[in-house]
C-alpha atoms as a PDB file:
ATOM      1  CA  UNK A   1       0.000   0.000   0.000  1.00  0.00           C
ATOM      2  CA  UNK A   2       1.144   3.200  -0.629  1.00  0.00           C
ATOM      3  CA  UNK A   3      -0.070   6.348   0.951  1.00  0.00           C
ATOM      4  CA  UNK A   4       0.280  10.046  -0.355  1.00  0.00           C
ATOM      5  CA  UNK A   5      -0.694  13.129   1.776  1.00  0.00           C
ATOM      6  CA  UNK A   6      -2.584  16.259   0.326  1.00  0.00           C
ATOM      7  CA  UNK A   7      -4.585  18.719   1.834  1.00  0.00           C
ATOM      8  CA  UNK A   8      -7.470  20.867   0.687  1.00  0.00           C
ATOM      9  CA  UNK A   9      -9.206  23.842   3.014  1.00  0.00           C
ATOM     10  CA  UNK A  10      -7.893  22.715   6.291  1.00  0.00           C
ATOM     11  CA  UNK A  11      -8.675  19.204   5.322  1.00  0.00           C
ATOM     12  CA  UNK A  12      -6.042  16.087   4.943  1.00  0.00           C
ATOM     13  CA  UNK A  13      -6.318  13.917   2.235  1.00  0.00           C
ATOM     14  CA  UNK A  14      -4.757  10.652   2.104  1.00  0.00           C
ATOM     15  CA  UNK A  15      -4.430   9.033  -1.354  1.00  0.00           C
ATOM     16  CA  UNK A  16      -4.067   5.397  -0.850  1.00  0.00           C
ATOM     17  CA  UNK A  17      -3.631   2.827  -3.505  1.00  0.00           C
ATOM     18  CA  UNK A  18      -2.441  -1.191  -3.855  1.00  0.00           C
ATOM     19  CA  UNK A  19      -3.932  -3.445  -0.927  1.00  0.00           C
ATOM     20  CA  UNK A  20      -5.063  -2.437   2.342  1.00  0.00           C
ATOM     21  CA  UNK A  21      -2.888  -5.016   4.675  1.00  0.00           C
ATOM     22  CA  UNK A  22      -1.800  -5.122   7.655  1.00  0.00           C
ATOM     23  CA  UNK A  23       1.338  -5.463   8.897  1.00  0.00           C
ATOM     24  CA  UNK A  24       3.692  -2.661   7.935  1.00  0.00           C
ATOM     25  CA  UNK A  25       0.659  -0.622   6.317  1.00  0.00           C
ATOM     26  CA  UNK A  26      -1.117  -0.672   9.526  1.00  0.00           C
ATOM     27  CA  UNK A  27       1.938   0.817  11.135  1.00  0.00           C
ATOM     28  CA  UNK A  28       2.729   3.228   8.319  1.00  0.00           C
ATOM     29  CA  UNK A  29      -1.113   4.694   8.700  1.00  0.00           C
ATOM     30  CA  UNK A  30      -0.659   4.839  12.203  1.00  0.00           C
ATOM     31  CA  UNK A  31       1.989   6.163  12.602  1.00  0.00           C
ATOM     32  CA  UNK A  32       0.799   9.343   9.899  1.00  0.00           C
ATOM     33  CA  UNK A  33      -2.080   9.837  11.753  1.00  0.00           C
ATOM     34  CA  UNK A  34      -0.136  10.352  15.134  1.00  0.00           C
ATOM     35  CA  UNK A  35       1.632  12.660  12.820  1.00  0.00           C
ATOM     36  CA  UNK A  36      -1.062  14.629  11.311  1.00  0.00           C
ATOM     37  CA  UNK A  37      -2.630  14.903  15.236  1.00  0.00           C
ATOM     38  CA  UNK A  38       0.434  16.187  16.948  1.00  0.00           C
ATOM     39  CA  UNK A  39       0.624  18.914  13.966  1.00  0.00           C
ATOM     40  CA  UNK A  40      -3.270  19.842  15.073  1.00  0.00           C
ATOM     41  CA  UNK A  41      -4.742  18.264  11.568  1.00  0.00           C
ATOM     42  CA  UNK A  42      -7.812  16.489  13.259  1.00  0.00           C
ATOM     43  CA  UNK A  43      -9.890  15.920  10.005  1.00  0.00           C
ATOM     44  CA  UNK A  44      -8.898  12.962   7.387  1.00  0.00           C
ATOM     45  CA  UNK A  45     -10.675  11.798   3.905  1.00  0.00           C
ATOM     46  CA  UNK A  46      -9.314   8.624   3.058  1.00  0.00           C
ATOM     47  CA  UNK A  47      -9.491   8.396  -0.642  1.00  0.00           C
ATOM     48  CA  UNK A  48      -9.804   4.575  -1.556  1.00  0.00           C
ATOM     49  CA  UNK A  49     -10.302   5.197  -5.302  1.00  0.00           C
ATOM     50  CA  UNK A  50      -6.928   3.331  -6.010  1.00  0.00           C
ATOM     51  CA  UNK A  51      -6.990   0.640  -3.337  1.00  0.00           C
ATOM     52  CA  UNK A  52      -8.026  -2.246  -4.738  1.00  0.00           C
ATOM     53  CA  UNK A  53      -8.056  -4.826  -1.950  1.00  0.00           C
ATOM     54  CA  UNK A  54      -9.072  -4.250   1.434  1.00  0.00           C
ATOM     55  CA  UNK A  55      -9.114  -7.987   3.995  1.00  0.00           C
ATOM     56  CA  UNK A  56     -10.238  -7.781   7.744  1.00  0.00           C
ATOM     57  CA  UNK A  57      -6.765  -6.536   8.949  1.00  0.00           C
ATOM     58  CA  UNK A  58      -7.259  -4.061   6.535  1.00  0.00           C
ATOM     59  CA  UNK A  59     -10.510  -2.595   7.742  1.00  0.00           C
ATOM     60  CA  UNK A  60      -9.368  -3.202  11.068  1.00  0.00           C
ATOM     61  CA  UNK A  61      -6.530   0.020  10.138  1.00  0.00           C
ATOM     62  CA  UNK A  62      -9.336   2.167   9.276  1.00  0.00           C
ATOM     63  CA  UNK A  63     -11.666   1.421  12.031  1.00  0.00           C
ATOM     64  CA  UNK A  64      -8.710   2.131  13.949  1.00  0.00           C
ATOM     65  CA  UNK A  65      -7.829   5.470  12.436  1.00  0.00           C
ATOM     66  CA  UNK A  66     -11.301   6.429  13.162  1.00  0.00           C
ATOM     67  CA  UNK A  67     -11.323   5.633  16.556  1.00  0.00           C
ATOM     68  CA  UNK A  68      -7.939   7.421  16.956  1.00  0.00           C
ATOM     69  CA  UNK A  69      -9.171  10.671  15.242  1.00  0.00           C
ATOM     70  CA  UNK A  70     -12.863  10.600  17.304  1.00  0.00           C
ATOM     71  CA  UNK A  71     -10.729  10.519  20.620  1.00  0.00           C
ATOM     72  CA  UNK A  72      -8.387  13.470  19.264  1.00  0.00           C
ATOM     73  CA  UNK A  73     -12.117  15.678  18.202  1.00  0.00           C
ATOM     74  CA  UNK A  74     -11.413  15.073  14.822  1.00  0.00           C
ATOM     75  CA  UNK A  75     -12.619  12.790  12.151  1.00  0.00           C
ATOM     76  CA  UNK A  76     -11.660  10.291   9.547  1.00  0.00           C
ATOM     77  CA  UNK A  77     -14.000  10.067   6.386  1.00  0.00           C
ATOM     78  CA  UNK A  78     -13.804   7.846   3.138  1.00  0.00           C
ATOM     79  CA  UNK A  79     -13.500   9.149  -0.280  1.00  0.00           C
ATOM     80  CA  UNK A  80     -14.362   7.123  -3.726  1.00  0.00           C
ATOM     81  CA  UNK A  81     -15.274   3.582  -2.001  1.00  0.00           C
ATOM     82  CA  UNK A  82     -15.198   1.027  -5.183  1.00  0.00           C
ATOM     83  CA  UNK A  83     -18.120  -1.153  -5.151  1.00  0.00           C
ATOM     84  CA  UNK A  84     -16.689  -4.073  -4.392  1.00  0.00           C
ATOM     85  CA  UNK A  85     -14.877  -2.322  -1.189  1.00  0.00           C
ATOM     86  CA  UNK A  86     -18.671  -1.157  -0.251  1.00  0.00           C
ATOM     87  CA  UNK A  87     -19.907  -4.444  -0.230  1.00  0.00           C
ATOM     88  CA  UNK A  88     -17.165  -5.811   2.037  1.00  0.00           C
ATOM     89  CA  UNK A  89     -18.439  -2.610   4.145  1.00  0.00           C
ATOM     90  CA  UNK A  90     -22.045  -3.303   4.138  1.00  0.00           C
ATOM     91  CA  UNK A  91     -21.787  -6.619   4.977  1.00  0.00           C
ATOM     92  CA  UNK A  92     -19.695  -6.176   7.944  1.00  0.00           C
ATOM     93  CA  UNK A  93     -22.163  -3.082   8.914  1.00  0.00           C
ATOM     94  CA  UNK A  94     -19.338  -0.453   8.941  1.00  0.00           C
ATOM     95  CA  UNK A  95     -21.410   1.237   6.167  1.00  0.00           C
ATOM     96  CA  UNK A  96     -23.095   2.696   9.465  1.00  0.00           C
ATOM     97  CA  UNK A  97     -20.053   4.174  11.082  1.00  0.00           C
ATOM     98  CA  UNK A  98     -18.149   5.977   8.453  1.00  0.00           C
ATOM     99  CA  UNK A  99     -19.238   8.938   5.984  1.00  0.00           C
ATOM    100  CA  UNK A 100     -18.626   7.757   2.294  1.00  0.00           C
ATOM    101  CA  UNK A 101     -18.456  10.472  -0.164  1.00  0.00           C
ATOM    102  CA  UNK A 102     -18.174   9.753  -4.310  1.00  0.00           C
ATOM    103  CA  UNK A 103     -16.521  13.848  -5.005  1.00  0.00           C
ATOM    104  CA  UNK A 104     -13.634  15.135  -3.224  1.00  0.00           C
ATOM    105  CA  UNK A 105     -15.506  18.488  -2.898  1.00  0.00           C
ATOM    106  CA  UNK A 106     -18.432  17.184  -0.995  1.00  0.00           C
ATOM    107  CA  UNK A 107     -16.087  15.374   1.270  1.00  0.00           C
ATOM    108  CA  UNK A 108     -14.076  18.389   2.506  1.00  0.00           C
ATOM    109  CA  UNK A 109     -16.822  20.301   2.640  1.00  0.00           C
ATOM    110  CA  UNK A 110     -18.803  17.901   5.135  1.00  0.00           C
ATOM    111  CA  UNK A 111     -16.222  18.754   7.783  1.00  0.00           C
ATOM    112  CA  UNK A 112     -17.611  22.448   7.346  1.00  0.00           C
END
């Protein structure tokens, strides 16, 4: 997985793309999201758009990086879910805990 850092009006947005893992991806997301806090950057859009494998460890790092940016008063949204990701979503019913968005605009402006 590879993981590229952006930012549009006071939002961060991480570009992700290959296959969301664990192991040293969890720890590389982690670890730029303790980052991003400590710098006072509280709200995150995860654009998935180029991810194109997500397993349980790998959903496990975003529920995760939610949790970690609810505690902080921030919050970690998703950008550009591919249908098959959304399915994986739905059927483990964390389509009810994180705001998807299909445009980048209407994703950095939700934190408004």
């Amino acid at each position: 997985m590879k993981i590229k850092e952006r930012r549009r009006d006071g939002v961060v947005i991480l570009d992700m793309s290959g296959k969301l893992m664990g192991g040293p991806d969890a720890e590389a997301f982690a670890e730029i999201l303790k980052t991003l806090i400590h710098e006072g950057s509280h709200n995150v859009v995860v654009n998935l758009e180029r991810v194109n494998w997500v397993n349980s460890t790998g959903l496990g790092i975003l529920i995760s990086g939610y949790s970690t940016l609810r505690k902080s008063g921030g919050e970690l949204k998703l950008l550009k879910v591919s249908e098959r990701i959304e399915n994986i979503f739905v059927v483990s019913k964390l389509h009810t805990v994180f705001h998807s968005f299909q445009e980048e605009e209407e994703a950095v402006r939700s934190f408004i």
